[in-house]
Protein backbone atom coordinates (compact mmCIF):
# COMPACT_ATOMS: atom_id res chain seq x y z
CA UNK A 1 -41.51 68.03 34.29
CA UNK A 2 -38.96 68.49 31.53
CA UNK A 3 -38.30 66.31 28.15
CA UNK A 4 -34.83 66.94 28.68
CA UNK A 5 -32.27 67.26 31.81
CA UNK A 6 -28.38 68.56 31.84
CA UNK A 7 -26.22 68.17 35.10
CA UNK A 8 -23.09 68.93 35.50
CA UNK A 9 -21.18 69.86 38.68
CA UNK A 10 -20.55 73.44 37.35
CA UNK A 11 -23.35 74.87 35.04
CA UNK A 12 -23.35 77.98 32.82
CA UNK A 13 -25.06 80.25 34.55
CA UNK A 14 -24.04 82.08 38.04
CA UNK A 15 -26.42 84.04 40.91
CA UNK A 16 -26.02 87.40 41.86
CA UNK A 17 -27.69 89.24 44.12
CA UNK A 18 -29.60 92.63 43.60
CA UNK A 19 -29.74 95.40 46.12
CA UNK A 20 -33.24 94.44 46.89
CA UNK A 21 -32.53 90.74 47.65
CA UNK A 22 -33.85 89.44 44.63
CA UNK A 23 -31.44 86.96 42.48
CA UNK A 24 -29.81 87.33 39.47
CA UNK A 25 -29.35 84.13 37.22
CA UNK A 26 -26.36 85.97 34.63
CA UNK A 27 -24.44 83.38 32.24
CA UNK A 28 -20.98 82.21 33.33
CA UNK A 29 -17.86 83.71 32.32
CA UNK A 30 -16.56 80.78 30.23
CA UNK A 31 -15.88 77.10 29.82
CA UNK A 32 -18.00 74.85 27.83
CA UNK A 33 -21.38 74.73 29.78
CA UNK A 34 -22.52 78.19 28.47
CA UNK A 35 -21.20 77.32 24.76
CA UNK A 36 -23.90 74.00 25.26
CA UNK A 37 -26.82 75.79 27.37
CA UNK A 38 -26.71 78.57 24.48
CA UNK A 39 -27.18 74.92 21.95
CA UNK A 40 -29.91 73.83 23.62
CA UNK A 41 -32.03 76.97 23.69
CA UNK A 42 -31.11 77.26 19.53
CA UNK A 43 -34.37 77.72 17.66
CA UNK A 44 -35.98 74.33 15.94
CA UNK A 45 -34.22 76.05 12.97
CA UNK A 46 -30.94 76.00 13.73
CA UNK A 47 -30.95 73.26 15.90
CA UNK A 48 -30.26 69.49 15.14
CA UNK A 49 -32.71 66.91 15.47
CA UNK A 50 -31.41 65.81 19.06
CA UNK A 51 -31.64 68.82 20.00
CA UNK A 52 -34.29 70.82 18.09
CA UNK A 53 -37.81 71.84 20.03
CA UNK A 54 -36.75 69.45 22.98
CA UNK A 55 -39.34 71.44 25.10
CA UNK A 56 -38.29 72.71 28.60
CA UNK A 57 -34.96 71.71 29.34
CA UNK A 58 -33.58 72.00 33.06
CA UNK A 59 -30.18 71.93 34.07
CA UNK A 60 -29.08 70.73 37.21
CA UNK A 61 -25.82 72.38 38.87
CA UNK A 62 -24.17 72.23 41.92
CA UNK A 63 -24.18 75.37 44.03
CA UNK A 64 -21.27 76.80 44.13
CA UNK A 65 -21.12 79.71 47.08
CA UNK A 66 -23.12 80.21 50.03
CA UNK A 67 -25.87 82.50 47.72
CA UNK A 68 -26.19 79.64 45.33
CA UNK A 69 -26.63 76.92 48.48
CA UNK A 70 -29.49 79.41 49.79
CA UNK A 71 -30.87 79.26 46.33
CA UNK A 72 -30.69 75.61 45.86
CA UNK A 73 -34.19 74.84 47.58
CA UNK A 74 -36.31 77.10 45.04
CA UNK A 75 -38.46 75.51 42.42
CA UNK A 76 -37.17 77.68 39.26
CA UNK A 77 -34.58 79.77 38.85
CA UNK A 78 -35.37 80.89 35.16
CA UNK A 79 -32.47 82.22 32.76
CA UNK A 80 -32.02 84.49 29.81
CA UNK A 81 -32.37 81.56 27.69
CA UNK A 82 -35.48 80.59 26.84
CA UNK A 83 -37.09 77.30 27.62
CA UNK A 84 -33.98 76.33 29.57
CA UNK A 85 -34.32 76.76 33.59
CA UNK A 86 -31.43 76.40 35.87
CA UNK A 87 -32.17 74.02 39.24
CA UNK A 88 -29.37 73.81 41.90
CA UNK A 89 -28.71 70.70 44.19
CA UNK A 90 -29.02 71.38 47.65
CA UNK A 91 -25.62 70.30 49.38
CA UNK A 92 -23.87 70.86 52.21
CA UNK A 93 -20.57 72.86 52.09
CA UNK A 94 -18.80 70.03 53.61
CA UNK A 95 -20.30 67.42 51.32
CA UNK A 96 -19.45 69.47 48.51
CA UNK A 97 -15.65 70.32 49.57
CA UNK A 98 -15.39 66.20 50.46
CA UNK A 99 -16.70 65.17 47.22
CA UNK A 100 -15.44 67.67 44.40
CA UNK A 101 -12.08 68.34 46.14
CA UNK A 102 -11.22 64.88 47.94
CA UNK A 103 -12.19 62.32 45.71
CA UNK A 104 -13.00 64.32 42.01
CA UNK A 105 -10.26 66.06 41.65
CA UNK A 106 -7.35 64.91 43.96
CA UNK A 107 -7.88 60.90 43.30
CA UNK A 108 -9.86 60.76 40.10
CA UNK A 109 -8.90 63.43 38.13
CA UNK A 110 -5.40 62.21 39.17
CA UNK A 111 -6.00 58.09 38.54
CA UNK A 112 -7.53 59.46 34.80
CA UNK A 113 -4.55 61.37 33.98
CA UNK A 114 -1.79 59.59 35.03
CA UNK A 115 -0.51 61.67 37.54
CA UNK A 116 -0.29 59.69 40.84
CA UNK A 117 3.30 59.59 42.45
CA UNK A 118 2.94 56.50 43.88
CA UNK A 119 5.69 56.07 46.22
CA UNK A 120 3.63 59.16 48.11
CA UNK A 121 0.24 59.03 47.20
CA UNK A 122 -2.61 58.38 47.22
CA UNK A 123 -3.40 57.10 50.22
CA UNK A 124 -6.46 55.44 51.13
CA UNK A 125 -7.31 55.07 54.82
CA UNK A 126 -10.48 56.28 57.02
CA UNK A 127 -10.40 60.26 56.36
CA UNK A 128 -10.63 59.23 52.44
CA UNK A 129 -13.35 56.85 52.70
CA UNK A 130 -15.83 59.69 54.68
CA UNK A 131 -14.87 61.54 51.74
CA UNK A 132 -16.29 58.82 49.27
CA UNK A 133 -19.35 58.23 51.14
CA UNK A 134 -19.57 62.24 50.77
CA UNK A 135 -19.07 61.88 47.18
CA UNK A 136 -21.96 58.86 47.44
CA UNK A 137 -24.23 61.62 48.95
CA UNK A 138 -23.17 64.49 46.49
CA UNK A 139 -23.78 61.97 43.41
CA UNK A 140 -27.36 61.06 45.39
CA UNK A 141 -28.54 64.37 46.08
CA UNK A 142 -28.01 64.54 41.76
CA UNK A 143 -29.70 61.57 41.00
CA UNK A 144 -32.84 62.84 43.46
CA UNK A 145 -32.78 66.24 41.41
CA UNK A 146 -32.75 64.94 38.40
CA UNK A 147 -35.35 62.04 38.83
CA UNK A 148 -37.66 65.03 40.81
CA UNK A 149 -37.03 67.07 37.50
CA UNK A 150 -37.81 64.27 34.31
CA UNK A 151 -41.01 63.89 32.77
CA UNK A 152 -41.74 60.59 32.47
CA UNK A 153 -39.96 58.76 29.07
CA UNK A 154 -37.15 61.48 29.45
CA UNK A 155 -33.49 62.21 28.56
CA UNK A 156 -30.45 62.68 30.63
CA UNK A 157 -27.20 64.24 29.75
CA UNK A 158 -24.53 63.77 32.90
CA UNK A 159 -21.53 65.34 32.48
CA UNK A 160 -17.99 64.51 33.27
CA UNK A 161 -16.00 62.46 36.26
CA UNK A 162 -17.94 64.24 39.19
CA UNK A 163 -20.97 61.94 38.31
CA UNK A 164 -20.61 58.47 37.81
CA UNK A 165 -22.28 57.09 40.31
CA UNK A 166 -25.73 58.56 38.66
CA UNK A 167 -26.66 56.51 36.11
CA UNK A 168 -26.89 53.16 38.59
CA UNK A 169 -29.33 55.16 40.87
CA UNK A 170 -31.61 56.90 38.35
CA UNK A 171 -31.31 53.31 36.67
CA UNK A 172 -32.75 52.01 39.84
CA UNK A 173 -35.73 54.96 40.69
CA UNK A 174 -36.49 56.07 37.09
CA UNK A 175 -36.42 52.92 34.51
CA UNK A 176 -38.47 54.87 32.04
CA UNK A 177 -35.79 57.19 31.33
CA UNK A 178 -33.16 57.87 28.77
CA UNK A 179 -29.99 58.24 30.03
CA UNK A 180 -26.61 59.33 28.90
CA UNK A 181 -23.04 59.53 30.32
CA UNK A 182 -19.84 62.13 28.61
CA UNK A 183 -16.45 61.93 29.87
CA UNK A 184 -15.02 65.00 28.83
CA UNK A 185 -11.60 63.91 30.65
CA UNK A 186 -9.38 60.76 29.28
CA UNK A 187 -10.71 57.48 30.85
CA UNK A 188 -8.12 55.37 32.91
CA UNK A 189 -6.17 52.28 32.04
CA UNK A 190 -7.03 49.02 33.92
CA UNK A 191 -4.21 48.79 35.58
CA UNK A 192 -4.11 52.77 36.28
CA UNK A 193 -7.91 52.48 37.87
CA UNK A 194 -6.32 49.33 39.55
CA UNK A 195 -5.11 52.20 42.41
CA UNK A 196 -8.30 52.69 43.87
CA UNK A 197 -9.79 50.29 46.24
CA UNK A 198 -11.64 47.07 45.19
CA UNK A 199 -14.85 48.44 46.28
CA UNK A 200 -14.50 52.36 45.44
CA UNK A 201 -13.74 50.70 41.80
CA UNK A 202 -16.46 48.15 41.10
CA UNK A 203 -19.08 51.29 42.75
CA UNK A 204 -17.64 53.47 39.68
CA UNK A 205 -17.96 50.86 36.86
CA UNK A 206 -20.99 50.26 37.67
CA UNK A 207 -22.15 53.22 38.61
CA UNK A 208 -21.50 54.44 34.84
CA UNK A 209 -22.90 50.93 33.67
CA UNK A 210 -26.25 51.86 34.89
CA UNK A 211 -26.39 54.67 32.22
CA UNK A 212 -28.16 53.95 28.73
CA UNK A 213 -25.19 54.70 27.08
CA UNK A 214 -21.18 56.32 28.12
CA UNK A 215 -19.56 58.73 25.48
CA UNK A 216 -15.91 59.53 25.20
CA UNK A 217 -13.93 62.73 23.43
CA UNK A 218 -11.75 59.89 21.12
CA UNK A 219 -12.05 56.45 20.20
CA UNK A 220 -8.49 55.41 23.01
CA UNK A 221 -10.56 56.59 26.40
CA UNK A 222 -13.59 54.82 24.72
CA UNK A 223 -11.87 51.56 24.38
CA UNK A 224 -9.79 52.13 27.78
CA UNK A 225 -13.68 52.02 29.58
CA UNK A 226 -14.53 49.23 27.69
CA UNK A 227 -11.28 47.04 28.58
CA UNK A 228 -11.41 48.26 31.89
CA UNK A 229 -14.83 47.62 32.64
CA UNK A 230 -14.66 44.16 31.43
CA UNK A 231 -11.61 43.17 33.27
CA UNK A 232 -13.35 44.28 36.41
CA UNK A 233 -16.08 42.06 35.70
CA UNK A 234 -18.67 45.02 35.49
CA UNK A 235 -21.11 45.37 32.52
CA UNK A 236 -20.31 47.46 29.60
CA UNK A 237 -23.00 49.47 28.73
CA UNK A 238 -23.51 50.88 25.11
CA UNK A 239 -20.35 53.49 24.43
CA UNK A 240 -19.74 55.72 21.53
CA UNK A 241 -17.02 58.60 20.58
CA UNK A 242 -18.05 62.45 19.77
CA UNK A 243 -15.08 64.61 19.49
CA UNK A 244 -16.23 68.26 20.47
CA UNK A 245 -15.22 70.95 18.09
CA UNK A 246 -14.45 74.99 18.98
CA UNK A 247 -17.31 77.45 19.03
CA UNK A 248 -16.13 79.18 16.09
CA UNK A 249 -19.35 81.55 16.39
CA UNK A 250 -18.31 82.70 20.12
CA UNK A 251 -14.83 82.80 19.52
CA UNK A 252 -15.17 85.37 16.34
CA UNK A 253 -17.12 87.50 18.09
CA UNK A 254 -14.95 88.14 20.97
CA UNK A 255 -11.78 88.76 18.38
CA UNK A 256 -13.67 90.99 16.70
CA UNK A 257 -14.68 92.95 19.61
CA UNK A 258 -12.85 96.57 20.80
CA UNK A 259 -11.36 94.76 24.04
CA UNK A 260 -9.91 92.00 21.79
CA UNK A 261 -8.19 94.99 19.42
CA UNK A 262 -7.04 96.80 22.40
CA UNK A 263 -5.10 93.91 23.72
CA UNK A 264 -4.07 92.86 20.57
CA UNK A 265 -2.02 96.30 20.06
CA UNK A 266 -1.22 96.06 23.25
CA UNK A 267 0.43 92.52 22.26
CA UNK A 268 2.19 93.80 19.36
CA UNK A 269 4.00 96.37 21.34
CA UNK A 270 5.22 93.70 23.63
CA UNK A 271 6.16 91.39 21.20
CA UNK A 272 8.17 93.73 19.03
CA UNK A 273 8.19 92.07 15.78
CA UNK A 274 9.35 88.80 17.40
CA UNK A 275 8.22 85.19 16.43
CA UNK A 276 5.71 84.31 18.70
CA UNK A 277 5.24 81.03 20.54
CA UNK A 278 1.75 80.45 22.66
CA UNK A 279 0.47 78.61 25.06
CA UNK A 280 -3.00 79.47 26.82
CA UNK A 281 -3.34 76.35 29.61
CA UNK A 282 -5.40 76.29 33.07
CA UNK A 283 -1.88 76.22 36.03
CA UNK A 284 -2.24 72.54 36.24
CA UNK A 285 -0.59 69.75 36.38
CA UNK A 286 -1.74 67.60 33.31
CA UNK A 287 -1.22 70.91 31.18
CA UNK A 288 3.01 69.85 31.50
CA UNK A 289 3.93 73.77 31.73
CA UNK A 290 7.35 73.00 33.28
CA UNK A 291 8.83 70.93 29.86
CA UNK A 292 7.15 73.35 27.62
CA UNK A 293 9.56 75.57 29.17
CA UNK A 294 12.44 73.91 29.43
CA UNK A 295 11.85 72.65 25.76
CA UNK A 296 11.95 76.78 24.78
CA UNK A 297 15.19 76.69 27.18
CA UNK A 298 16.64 73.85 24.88
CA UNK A 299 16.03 75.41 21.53
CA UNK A 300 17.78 78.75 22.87
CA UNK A 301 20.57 76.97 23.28
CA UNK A 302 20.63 75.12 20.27
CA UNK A 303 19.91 77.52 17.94
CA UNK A 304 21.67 80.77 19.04
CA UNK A 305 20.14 82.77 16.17
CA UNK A 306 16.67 82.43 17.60
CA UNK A 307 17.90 84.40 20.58
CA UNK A 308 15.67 87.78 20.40
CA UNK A 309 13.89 86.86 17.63
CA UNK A 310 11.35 84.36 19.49
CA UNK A 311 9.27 84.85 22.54
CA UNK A 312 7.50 82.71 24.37
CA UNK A 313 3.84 83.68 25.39
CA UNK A 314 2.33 82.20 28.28
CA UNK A 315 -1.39 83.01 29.29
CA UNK A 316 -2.64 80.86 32.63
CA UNK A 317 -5.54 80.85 34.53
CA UNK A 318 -5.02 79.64 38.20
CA UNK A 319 -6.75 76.64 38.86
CA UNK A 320 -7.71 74.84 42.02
CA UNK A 321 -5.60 76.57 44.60
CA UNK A 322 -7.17 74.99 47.03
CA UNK A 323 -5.42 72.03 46.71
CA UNK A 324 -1.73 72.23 48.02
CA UNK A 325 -0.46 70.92 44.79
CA UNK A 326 -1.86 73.16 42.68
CA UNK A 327 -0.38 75.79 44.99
CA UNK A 328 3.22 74.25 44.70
CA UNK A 329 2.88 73.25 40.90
CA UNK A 330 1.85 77.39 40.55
CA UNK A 331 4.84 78.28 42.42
CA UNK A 332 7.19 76.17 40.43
CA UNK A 333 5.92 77.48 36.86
CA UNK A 334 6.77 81.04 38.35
CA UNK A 335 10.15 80.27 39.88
CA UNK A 336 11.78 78.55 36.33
CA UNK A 337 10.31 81.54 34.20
CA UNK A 338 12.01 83.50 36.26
CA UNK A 339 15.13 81.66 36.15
CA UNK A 340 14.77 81.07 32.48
CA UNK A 341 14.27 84.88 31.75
CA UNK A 342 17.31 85.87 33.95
CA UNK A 343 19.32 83.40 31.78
CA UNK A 344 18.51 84.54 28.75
CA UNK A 345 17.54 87.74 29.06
CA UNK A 346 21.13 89.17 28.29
CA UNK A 347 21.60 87.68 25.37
CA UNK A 348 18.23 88.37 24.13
CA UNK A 349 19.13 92.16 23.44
CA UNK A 350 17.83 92.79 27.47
CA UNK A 351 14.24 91.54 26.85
CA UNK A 352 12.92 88.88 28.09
CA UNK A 353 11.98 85.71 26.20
CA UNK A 354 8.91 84.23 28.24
CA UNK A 355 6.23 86.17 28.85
CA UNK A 356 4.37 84.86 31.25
CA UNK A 357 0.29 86.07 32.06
CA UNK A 358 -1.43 84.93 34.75
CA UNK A 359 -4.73 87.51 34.47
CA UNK A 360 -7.69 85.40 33.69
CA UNK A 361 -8.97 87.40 30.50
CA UNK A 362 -10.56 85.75 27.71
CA UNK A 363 -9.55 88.72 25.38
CA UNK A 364 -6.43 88.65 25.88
CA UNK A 365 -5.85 85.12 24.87
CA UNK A 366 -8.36 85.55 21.54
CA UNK A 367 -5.64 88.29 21.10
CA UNK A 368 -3.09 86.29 21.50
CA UNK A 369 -5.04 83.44 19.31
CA UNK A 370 -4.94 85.94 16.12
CA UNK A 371 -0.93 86.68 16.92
CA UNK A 372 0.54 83.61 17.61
CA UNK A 373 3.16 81.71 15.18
CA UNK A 374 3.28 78.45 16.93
CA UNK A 375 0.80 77.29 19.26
CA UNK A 376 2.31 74.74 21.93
CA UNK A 377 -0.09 72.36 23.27
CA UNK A 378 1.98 69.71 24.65
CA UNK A 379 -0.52 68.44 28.07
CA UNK A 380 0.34 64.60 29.58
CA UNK A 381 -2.84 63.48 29.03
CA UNK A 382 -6.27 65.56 28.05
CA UNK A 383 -9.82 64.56 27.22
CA UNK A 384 -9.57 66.50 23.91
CA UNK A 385 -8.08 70.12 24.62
CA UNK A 386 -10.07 73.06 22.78
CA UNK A 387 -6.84 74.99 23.36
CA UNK A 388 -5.55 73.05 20.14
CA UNK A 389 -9.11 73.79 18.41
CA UNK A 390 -10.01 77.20 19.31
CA UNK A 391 -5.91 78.89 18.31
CA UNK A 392 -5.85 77.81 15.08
CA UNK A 393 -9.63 79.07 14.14
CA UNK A 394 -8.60 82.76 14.95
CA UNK A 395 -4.95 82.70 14.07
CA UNK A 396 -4.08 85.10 11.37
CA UNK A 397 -0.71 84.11 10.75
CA UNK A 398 -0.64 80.93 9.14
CA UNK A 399 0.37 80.02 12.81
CA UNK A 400 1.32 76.20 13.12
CA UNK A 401 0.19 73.40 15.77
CA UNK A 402 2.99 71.63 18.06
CA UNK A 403 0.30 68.32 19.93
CA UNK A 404 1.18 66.09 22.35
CA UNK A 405 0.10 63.12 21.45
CA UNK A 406 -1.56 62.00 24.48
CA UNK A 407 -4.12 64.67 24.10
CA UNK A 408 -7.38 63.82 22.78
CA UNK A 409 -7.21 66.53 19.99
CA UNK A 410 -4.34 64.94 18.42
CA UNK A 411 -6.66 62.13 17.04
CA UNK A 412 -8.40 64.46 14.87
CA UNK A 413 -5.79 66.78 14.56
CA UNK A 414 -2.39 64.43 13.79
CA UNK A 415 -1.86 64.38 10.24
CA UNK A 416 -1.70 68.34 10.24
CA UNK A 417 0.04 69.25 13.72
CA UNK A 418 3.55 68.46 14.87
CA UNK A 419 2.79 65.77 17.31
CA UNK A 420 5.10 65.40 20.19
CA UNK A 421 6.25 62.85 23.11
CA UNK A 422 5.12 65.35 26.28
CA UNK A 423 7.78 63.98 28.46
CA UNK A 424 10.49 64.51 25.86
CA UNK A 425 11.82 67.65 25.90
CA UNK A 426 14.26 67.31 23.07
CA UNK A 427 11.45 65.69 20.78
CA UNK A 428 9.42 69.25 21.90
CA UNK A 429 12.77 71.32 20.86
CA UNK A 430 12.93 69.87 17.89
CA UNK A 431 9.42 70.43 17.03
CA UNK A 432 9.73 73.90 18.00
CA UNK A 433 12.79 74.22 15.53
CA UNK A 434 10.65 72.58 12.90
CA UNK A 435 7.73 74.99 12.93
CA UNK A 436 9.91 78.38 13.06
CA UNK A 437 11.80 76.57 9.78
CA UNK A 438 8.31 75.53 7.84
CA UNK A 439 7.97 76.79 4.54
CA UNK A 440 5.04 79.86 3.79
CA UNK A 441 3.38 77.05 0.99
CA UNK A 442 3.63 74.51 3.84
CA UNK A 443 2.62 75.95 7.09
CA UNK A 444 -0.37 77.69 4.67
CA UNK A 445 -1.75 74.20 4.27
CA UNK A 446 -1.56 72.94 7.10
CA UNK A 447 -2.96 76.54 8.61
CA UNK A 448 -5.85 75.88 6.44
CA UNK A 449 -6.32 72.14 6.80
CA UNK A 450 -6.34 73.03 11.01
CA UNK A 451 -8.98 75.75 10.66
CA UNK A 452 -11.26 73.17 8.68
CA UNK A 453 -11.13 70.22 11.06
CA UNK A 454 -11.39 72.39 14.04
CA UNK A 455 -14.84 74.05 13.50
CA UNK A 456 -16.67 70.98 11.89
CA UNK A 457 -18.38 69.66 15.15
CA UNK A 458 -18.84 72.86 17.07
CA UNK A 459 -20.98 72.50 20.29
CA UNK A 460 -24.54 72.41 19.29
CA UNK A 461 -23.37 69.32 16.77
CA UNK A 462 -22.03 67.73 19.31
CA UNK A 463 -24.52 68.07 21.56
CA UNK A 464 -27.07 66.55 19.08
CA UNK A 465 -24.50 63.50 18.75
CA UNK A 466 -24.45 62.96 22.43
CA UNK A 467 -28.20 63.22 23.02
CA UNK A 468 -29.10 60.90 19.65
CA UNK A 469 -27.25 57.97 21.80
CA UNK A 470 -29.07 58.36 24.91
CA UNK A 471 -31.34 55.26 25.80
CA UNK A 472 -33.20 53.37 28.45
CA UNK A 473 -30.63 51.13 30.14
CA UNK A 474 -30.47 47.36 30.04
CA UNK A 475 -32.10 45.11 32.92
CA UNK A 476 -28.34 44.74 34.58
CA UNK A 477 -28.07 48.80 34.69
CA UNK A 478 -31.07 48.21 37.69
């Protein structure tokens, strides 16, 4: 039984397995889950006080491929970390397609950021609701892990939008125990959540009002739970804000590695002296790839003497292409770089201005990190967006922030960034313009002021904040 459990619906470690059917528990290739699970196995030393000597900690993880679902029924799968043991849920493929792909991310991920069209979707008739009462089972099958896995007067972390029914049904079976909810995503508006059906939406509110205590990236998604779970009539259980900073630590050591060197010579041929614009974004559609573009299209044609002297850099990593609008959205970003590069590519001296990199290769972009002159981060809506953190703690070039300011980073991050309108493209130009015209004194401030406020609450901080505000629930929470 374990002082201390972590679920999340992806966790940092993967299975492999060895010629003689044995598995392999080998960390995850990114993401934050391995920046936390490395936190929580920190020595006492170097640990907080939330998370310092916690004893055993278990995380609980859904399986992910058909080795991980035969896995899922064994007692211990121990890690390269010590004191920290990974424990998988034992799902069903189909539960686990319904649940993650269905509901989390084609209706809430959606309803969170905005991005219904609602003259087409969603659509809520009997082939969606199986798919809820499979995401009632998925969040179940949770709750039962992590109730098996507590020792008694416990903590719970839950992460993120997959799990909010939890914290109502380990409320109900496990009283005794500590809980706490983080929403690394942005939290809907009332009237946004207002979508969903009556019933889907009073099982989520109080689903999360059953934990001890819900935590939010900035103090706007905070409040938006809070005025949204009152106007529902559900209660509001105690909430607090922790903004999550870059893992300065992890991120040095890859740019300072040979890979990191190699592609960053490699980037310097390809650039050719140029100024460089970045963006490093998951293919997806929150991340607003399209207007970043067309916002580099605008200031082309608005300031002719930029034409091959500026490139834009894009690095993307292909995300759920499962869905069909993924597939389309993926498609679309292709088709107007292409288009944009035939444009301009004859009156940028025959090269052409966007580079775009679809190769998921976390070297490439800390390369890219230390080169970049302007980092564009210009997303609808995000949680927070580490993109906008992690750049500027690598960047050797005194390399300036454009924000949008819907994303949760530009709370922290405002007074030094240029802070843009995502859905105005001429506000993005213009921005753009600004940055390539910034005086050396100037962008060296800010350059410095960003590296400061971008490493101050690196993971294992944060983590300590989140687990200092876990508590028993109320009565209601039962």
């Amino acid at each position: 039984m374990s002082e201390l459990v972590v679920a999340s619906n992806r966790g940092p470690f993967s299975l492999a397995e060895n010629g003689d059917g044995t598995i392999e528990v080998r960390p995850a290739a990114g993401g934050l889950a391995p920046s936390l699970a490395a936190a929580l196995a920190a020595p006492p030393e170097t640990a907080g006080p939330a998370t310092g000597a916690p004893g055993d900690v278990v995380w609980v993880a859904a399986p992910m491929n058909d080795l991980e679902r035969r896995a899922a029924g064994e007692p211990a799968l121990s890690t390269e970390l010590p004191g920290l043991e990974l424990r998988l849920v034992e799902l069903e493929a189909s539960t686990y397609a319904a649940a993650y792909d269905v509901v989390a991310n084609s209706t809430l991920w959606f309803c969170f950021h905005g991005l219904f069209d609602a003259p087409r979707r969603p659509v809520f008739d009997a082939s969606w609701r199986a798919a809820w009462e499979e995401f009632r089972r998925y969040n179940a099958a949770f709750a039962e892990r992590i109730c098996d896995e507590a020792g008694a007067g416990g903590r719970v972390l839950v992460n993120d939008y997959h799990l909010p029914l939890v914290g109502r049904m380990i409320a109900e079976r496990r009283p005794d125990l500590a809980t706490v909810h983080f929403t690394h995503t942005p939290f809907a508006s009332a009237e946004e959540l207002a979508i969903l059906p009556r019933d889907t939406r009073r099982e989520l509110l109080e689903g999360m009002s059953g934990f001890g205590a819900c935590g939010f990236h900035t103090r706007r998604w905070e409040e938006r739970f809070r005025r949204t779970a009152a106007l529902a009539g559900s209660a509001v259980p105690a909430t607090f804000t922790a903004g999550l900073g870059a893992d300065a630590d992890r991120l040095r050591e890859v740019a300072g590695g040979a890979e990191c060197e190699a592609r960053l010579a490699a980037l310097e041929e390809l650039v050719a002296g140029r100024v460089m614009l970045l963006r490093s974004d998951r293919v997806e559609l929150s991340k607003n790839l399209l207007r970043g573009f067309i916002a580099f299209d605008a200031l082309l044609e608005e300031r002719r003497e930029l034409r091959g002297r500026v490139c834009f850099v894009a690095r993307g990593y292909a995300s759920r292409e499962g869905l069909p609008e993924y597939l389309a959205y993926r498609s679309e970003v292709e088709h107007l770089v292409e288009w944009l590069n035939e444009k301009w590519s004859p009156l940028c001296g025959g090269e052409a201005p966007i580079v775009l990199d679809l190769e998921d290769d976390f070297a490439s972009t800390a390369a890219a990190y230390r080169r970049y002159d302007v980092l564009v981060v210009n997303p609808l809506r995000d949680g927070m967006n580490l993109v906008a953190k992690e750049g500027p703690i690598l960047n050797e070039r005194d390399g300036l922030l454009v924000c949008s300011e819907e994303a949760g980073a530009y709370e922290e991050l405002g007074e030094v960034c240029l802070g843009v309108q995502p859905f105005d493209v001429s506000d993005t130009a213009a921005a753009f313009s600004r940055a390539l015209d910034m005086a050396p004194e100037e962008r060296s401030r800010r350059a410095a002021e960003l590296r400061r406020r971008c490493a101050r609450t690196p993971p294992a901080a944060w983590l300590d904040q989140v687990l200092a505000a876990a508590r028993v629930p109320g009565p209601q929470a039962a």
